[in-house]
Protein backbone atom coordinates (compact mmCIF):
# COMPACT_ATOMS: atom_id res chain seq x y z
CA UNK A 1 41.29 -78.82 -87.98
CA UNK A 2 40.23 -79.77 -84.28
CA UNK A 3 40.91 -83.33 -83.74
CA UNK A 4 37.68 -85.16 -82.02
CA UNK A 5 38.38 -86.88 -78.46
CA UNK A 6 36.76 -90.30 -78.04
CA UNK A 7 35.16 -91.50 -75.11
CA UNK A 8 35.34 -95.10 -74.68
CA UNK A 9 33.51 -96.89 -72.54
CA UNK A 10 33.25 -100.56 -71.38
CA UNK A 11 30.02 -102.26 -71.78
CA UNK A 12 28.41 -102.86 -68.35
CA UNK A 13 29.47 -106.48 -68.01
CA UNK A 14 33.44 -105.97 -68.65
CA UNK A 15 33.02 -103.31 -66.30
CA UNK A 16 31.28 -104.95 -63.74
CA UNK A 17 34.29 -107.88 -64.20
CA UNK A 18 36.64 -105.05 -63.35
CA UNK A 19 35.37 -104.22 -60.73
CA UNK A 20 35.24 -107.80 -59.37
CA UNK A 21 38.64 -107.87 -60.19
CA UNK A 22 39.83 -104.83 -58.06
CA UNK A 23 37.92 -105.80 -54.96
CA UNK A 24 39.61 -109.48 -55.83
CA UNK A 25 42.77 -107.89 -55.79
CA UNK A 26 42.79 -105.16 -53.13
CA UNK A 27 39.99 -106.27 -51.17
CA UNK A 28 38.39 -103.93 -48.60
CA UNK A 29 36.96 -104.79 -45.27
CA UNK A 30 34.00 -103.30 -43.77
CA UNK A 31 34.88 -101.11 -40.69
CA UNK A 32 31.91 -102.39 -38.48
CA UNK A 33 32.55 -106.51 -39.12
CA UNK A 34 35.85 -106.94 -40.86
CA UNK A 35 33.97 -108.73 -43.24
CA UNK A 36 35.29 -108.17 -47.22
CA UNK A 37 32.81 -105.61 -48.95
CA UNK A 38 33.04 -107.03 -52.36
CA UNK A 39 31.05 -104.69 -55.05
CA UNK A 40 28.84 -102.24 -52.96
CA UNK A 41 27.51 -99.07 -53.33
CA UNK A 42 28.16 -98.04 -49.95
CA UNK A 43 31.93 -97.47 -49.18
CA UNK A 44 33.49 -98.66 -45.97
CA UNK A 45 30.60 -100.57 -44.32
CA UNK A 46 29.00 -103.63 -46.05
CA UNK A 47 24.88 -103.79 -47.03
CA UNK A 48 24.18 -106.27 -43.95
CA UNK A 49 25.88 -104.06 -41.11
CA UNK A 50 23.43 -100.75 -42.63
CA UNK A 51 20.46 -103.19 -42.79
CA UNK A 52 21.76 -103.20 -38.74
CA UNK A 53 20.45 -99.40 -37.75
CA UNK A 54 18.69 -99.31 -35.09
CA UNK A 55 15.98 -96.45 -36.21
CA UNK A 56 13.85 -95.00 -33.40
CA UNK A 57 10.19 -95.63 -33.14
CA UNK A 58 7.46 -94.21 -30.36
CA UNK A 59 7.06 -94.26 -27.46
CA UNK A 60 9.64 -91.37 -27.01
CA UNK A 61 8.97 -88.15 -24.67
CA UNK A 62 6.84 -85.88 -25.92
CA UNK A 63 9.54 -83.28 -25.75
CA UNK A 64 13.15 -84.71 -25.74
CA UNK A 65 12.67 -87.77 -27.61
CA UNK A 66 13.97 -90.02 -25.10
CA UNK A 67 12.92 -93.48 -26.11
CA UNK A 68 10.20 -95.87 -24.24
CA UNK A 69 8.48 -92.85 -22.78
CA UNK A 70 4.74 -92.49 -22.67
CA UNK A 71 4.73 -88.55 -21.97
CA UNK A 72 7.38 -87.01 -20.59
CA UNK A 73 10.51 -88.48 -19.06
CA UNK A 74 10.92 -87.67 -15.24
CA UNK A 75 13.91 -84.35 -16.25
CA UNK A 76 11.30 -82.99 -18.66
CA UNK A 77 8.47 -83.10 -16.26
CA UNK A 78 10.53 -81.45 -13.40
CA UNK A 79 12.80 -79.12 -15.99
CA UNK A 80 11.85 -79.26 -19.37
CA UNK A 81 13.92 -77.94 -21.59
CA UNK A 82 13.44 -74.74 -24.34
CA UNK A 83 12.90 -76.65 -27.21
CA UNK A 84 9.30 -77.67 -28.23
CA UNK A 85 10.55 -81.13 -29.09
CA UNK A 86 13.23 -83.05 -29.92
CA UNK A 87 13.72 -85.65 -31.89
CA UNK A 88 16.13 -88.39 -33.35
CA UNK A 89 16.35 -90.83 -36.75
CA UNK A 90 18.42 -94.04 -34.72
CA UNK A 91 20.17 -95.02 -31.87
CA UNK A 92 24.35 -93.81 -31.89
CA UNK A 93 25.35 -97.20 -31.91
CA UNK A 94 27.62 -99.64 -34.02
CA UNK A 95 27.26 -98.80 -37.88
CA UNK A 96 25.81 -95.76 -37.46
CA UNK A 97 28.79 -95.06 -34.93
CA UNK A 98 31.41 -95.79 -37.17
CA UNK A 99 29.68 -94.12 -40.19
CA UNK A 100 29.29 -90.81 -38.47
CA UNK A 101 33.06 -91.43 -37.07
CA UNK A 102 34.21 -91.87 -40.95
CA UNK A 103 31.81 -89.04 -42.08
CA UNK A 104 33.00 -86.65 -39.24
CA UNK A 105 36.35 -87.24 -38.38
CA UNK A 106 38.22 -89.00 -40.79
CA UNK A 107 36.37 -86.01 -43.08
CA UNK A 108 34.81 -89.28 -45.68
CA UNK A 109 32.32 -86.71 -47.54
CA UNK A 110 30.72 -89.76 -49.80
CA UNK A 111 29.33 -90.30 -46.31
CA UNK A 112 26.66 -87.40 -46.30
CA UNK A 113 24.57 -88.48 -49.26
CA UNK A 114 24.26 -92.29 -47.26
CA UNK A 115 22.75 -90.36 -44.00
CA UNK A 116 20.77 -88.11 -45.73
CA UNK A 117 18.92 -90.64 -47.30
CA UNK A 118 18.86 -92.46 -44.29
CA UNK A 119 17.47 -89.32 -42.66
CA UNK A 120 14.94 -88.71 -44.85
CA UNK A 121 13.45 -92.18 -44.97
CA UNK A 122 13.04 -92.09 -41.25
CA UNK A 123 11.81 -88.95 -40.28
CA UNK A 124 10.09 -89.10 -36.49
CA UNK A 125 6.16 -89.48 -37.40
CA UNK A 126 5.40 -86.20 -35.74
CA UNK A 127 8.60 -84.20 -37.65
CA UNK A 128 7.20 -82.21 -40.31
CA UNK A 129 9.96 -80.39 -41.72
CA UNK A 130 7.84 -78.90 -44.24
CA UNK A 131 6.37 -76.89 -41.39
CA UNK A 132 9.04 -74.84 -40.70
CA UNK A 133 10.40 -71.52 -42.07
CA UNK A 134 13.84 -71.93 -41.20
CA UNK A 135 16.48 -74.63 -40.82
CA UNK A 136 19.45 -74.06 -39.03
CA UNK A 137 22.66 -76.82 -38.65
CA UNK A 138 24.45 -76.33 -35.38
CA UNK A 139 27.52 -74.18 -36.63
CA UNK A 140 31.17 -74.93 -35.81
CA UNK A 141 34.15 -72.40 -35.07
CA UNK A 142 35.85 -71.38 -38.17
CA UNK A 143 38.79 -72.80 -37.07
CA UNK A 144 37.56 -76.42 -36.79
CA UNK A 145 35.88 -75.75 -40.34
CA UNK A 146 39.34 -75.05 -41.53
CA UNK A 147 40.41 -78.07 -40.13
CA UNK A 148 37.88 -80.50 -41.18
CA UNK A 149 36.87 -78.57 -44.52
CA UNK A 150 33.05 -79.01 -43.90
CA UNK A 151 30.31 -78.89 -41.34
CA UNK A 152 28.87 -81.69 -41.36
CA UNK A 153 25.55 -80.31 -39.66
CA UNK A 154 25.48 -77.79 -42.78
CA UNK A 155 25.68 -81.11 -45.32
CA UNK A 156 23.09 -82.84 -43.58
CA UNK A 157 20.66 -79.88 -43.38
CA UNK A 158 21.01 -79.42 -47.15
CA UNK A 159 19.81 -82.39 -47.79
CA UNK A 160 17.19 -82.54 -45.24
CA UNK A 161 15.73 -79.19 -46.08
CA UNK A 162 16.14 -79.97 -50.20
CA UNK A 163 14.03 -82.69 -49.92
CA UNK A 164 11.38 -80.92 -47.81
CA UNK A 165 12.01 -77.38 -49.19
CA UNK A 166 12.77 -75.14 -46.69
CA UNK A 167 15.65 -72.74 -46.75
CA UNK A 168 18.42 -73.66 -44.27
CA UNK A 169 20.62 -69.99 -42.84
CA UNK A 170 23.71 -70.99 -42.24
CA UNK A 171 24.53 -66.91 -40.70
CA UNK A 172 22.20 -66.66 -38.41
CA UNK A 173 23.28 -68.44 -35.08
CA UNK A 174 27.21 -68.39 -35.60
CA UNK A 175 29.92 -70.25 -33.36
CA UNK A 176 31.95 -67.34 -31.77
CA UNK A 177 33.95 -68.89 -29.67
CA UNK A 178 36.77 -72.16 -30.31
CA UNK A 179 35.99 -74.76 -27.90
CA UNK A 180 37.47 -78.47 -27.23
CA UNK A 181 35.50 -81.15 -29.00
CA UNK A 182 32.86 -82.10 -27.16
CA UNK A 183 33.36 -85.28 -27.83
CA UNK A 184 36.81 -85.75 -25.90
CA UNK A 185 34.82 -83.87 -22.27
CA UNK A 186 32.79 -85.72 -19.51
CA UNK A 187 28.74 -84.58 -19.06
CA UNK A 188 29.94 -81.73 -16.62
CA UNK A 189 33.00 -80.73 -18.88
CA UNK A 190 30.40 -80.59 -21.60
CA UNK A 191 27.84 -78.13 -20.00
CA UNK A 192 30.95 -75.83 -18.95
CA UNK A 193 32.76 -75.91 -22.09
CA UNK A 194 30.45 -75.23 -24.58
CA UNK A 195 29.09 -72.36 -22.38
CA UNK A 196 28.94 -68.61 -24.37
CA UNK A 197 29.90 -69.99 -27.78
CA UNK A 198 27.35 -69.24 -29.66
CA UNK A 199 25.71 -66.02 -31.04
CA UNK A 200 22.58 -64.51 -33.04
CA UNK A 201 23.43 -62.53 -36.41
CA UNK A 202 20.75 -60.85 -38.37
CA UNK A 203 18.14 -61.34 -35.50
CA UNK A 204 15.12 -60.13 -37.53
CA UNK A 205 15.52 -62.78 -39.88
CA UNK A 206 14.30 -65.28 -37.46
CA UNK A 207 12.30 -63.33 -35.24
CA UNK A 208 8.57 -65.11 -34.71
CA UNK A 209 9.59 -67.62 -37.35
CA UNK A 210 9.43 -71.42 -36.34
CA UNK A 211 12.96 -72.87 -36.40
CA UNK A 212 14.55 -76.78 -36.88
CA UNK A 213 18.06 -76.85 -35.41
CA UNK A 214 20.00 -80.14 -37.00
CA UNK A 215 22.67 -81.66 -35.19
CA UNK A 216 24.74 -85.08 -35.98
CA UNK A 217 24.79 -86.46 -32.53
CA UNK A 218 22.74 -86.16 -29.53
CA UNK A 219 24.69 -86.98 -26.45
CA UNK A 220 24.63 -85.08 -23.85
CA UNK A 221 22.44 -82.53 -25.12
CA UNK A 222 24.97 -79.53 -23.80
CA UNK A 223 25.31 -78.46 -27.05
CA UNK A 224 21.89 -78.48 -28.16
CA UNK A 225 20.32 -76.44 -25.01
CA UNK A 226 23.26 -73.48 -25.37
CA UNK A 227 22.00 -73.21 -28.83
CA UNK A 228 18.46 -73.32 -28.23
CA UNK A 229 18.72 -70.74 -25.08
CA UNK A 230 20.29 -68.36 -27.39
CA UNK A 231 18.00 -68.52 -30.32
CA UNK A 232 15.08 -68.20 -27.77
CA UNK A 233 17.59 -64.19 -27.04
CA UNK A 234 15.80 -63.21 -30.41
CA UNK A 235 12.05 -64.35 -30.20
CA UNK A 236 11.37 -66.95 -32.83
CA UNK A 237 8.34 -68.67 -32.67
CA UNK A 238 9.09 -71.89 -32.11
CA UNK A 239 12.38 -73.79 -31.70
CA UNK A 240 12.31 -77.74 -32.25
CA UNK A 241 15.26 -79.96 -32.54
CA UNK A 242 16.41 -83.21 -34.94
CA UNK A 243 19.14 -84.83 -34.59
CA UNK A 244 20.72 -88.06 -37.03
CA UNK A 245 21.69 -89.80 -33.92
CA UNK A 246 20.92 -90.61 -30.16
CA UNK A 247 23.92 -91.57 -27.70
CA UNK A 248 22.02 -93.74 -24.73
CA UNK A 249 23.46 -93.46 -21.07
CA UNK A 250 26.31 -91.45 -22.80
């Protein structure tokens, strides 16, 4: 005869003492104030530094998003780029820094369900995801993805495009080439590294289909354009551009 395993479970108020008594004993600190977290739902950074995201409102350029423009920003106007628009949830600054830093590179996964809510709470007022056929996260090398484990482009888009229900192809514009982290070059390092590393697969899947690239972070935008110019190889119909966050005078 099968013996039957019990499950026990504390009642919610001798849990919620545990708890207490955990944080009382091993107390954590947020990583944007130093402050102790206490009982939260959100690991690493305490409820008053997320209330402290700076999300982006109009006026923004009508096609980069850069903020406090009525119409288009003066490089837009004398070089736009080949994106229809871009367009950005908050500022990169402070939490949001250090939560895409934890998310990213210290590989803290709990982080993508925290910014994809945040994401899709503050869409731009002229982002309708909904519209599009495709949605497609910025891929990285498959080296780097052995390194870090994820792509965190390809987490957030899965939760961007569940919510608004649109399939996200995750084989169609493909890193072929390893490249230094972007993140360690200069703006002119940038637009030379990243040059040539990307590459169409299975071009008549998005060929005259409207397309959302999602990206983390939007610095210097070298990234971003090398992707977009080589999606634009294939003909889709459109090509627009959101990104979590917005680096200013990076």
């Amino acid at each position: 005869m099968k013996s039957k395993s019990i499950t026990f479970q504390l009642p919610s108020v001798l849990r919620a003492m545990f708890e207490t008594a955990i944080v009382f004993l091993y107390p954590s600190r947020c990583r944007v104030c130093d402050d102790f977290l206490g009982v939260a739902s959100m690991p690493y950074i305490c409820a008053d530094c997320w209330q402290d995201v700076q999300y982006l409102k109009p006026p923004w350029c009508d096609i980069c998003g850069t903020p406090d423009v009525n119409g288009l920003c003066d490089a837009c106007a004398t070089s736009p780029p080949r994106y229809g628009q871009l367009r950005t949830v908050a500022l990169y600054q402070t939490t949001l820094q250090q939560a895409t830093h934890l998310f990213k590179f210290e590989k803290k996964k709990v982080f993508a369900r925290h910014l994809i809510e945040l994401i899709n709470a503050h869409i731009p007022v002229d982002c309708d995801i909904a519209t599009y056929d495709f949605i497609l996260p910025i891929p990285i090398h498959k080296k780097r993805l052995r390194e870090r484990g994820f792509n965190q482009a390809t987490l957030l888009a899965d939760g961007i495009a569940k919510a608004a229900g649109v399939p996200v192809l995750t084989d169609a514009l493909v890193r072929k080439r390893h490249t230094v982290a972007q993140s360690s070059l200069d703006r002119e390092a940038r637009q030379q590294n990243i040059v040539g590393a990307f590459e169409i697969r299975n071009p008549k899947v998005i060929r005259g289909k409207r397309l959302l690239v999602i990206d983390d972070v939007f610095t210097t935008g070298a990234t971003i354009r090398e992707a977009v110019n080589e999606l634009w190889t294939v003909d889709p119909a459109e090509v627009d551009v959101l990104t979590l966050a917005r680096a200013l005078n990076p």
